[in-house]
Protein backbone atom coordinates (compact mmCIF):
# COMPACT_ATOMS: atom_id res chain seq x y z
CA UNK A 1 0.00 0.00 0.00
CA UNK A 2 1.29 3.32 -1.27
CA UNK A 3 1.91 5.99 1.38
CA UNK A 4 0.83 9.48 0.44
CA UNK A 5 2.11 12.18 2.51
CA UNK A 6 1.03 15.44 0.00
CA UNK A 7 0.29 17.40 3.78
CA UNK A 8 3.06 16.21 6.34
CA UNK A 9 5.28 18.25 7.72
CA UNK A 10 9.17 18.41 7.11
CA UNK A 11 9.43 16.14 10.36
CA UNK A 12 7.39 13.82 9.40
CA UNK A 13 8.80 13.05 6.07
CA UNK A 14 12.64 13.02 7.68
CA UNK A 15 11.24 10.51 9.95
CA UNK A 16 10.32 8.30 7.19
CA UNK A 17 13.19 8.73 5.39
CA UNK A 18 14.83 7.51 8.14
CA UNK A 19 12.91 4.13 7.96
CA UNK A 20 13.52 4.28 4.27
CA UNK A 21 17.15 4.16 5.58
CA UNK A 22 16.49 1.44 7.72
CA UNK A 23 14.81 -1.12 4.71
CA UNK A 24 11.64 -0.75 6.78
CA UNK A 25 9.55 -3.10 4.67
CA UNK A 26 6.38 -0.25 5.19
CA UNK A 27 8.09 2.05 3.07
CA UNK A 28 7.83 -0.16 -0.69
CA UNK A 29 5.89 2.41 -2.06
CA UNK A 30 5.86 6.48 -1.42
CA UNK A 31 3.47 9.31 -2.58
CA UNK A 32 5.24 12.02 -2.16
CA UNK A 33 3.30 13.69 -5.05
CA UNK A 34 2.22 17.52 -4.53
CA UNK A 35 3.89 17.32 -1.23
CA UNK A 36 4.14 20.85 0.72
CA UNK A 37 7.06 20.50 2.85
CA UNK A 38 8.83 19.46 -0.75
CA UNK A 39 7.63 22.55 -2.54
CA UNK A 40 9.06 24.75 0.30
CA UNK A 41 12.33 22.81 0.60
CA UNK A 42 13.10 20.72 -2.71
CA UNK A 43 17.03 20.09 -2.98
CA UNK A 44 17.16 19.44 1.25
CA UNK A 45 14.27 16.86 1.29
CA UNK A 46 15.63 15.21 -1.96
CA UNK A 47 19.08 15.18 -0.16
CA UNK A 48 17.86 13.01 3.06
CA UNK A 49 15.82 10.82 0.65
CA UNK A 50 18.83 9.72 -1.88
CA UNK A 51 21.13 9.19 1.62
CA UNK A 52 17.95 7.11 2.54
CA UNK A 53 17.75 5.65 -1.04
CA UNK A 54 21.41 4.64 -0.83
CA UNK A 55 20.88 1.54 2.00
CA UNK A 56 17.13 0.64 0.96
CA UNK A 57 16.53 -2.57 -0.68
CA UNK A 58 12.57 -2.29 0.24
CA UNK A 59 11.34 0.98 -1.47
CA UNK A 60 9.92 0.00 -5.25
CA UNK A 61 7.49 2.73 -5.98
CA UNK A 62 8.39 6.66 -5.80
CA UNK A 63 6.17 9.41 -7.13
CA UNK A 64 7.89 12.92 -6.65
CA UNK A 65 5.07 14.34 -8.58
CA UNK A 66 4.67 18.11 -8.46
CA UNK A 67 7.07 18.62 -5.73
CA UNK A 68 8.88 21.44 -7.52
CA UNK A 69 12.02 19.86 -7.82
CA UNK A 70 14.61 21.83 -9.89
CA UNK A 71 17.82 20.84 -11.54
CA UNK A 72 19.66 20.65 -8.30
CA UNK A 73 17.32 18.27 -6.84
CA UNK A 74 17.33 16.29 -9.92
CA UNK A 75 21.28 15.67 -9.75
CA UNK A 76 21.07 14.89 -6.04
CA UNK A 77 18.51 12.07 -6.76
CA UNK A 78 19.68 10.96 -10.14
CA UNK A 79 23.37 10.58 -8.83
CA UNK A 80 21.79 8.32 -6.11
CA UNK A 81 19.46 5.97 -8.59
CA UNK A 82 22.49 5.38 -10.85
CA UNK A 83 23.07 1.93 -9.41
CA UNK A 84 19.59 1.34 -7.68
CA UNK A 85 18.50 -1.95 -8.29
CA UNK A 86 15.12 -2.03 -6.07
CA UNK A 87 13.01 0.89 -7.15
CA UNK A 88 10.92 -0.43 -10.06
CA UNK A 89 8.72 2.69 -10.20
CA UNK A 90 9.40 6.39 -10.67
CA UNK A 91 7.29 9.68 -11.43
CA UNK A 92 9.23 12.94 -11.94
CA UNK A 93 5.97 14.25 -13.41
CA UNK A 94 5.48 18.31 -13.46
CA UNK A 95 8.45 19.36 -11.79
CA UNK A 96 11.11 22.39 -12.20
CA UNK A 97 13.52 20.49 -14.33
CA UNK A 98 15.23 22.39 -17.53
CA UNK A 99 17.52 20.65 -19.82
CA UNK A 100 19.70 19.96 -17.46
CA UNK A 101 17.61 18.12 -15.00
CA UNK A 102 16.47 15.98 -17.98
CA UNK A 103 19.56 15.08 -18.74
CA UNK A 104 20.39 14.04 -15.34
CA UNK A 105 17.56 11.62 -15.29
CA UNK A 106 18.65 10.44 -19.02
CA UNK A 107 22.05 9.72 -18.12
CA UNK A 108 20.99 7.99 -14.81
CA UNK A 109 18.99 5.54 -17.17
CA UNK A 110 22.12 4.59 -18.67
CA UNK A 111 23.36 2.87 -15.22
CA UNK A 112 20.43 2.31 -13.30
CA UNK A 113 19.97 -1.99 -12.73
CA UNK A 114 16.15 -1.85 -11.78
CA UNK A 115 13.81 0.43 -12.57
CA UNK A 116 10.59 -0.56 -14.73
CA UNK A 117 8.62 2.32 -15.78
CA UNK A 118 9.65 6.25 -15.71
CA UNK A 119 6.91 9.06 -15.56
CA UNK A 120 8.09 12.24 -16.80
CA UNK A 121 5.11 14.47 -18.32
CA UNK A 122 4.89 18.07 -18.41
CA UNK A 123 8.40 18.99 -19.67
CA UNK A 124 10.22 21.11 -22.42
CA UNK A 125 12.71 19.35 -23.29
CA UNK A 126 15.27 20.21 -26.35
CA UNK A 127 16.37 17.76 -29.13
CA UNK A 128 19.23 17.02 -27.32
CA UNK A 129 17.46 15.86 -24.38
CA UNK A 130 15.63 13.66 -26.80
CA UNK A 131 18.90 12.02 -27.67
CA UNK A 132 20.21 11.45 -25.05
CA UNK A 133 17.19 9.53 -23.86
CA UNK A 134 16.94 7.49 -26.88
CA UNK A 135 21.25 6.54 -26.99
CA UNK A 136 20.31 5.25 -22.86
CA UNK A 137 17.14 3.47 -23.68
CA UNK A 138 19.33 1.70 -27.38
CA UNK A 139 22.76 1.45 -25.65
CA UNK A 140 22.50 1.02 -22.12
CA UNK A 141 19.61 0.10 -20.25
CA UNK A 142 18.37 -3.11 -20.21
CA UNK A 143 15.14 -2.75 -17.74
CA UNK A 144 12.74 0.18 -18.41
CA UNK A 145 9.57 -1.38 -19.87
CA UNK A 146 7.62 1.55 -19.91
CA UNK A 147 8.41 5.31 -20.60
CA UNK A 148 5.38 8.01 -20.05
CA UNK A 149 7.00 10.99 -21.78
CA UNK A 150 4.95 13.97 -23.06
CA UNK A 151 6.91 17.03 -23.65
CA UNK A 152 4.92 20.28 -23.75
């Protein structure tokens, strides 16, 4: 069961980062979509959730949905999911991400060892960013099943 925490507080979310941490087998899937405390504080909460993400064998399911990450917060995560073999399921949907951030997720496809399907929808994304997607998804990766990509 997916849990959705769009109205905790900062707190609250550190403290279940820290079972994240922990491989607490409650934490397989998090909402974090259209959370608050992320909108106020992007690159920090995205910080303690890729040191979290960097012990946790449990967590499968991630939705970062509207959470106004921006390229910074995109590095921080994407540097952490480069060798990830347990999350299966990731949406980046509707965020702050230029170019850049896009990237960051593109070239994090090109190493990560798990993940299934990748939600990114409401993006402008460049021709290059195109490419780069397409040379990880022909070259490199061998697990992404599904890719929900609409650029706007």
């Amino acid at each position: 069961m997916a849990v959705s925490l769009r109205s905790a507080p900062e707190a609250d979310l550190l403290e279940l980062f820290k079972k994240v941490e922990q491989d607490d087998a409650r934490t397989q899937s998090l909402d974090l979509g259209r959370s608050v405390a992320f909108k106020a504080k992007p690159t920090g909460l995205v910080t303690s959730l890729a040191l979290a993400l960097k012990t946790n064998s449990k967590l499968t399911a991630l939705s970062l949905l509207r959470c106004g990450l921006d390229d910074a917060a995109a590095t921080v995560l994407c540097n952490q999911l480069h060798g990830n073999k347990s999350l299966y399921y990731l949406d980046l949907s509707s965020n702050a991400f230029t170019d850049a951030g896009l990237m960051d997720v593109a070239s994090m496809l090109r190493s990560n060892l798990g993940l299934m399907s990748l939600t990114i929808l409401g993006y402008k994304g460049s021709a290059d960013v195109a490419q780069a997607f397409a040379s990880a998804l022909n070259t490199a990766n061998v697990t992404l099943c599904k890719l929900r990509w609409a650029m706007d």
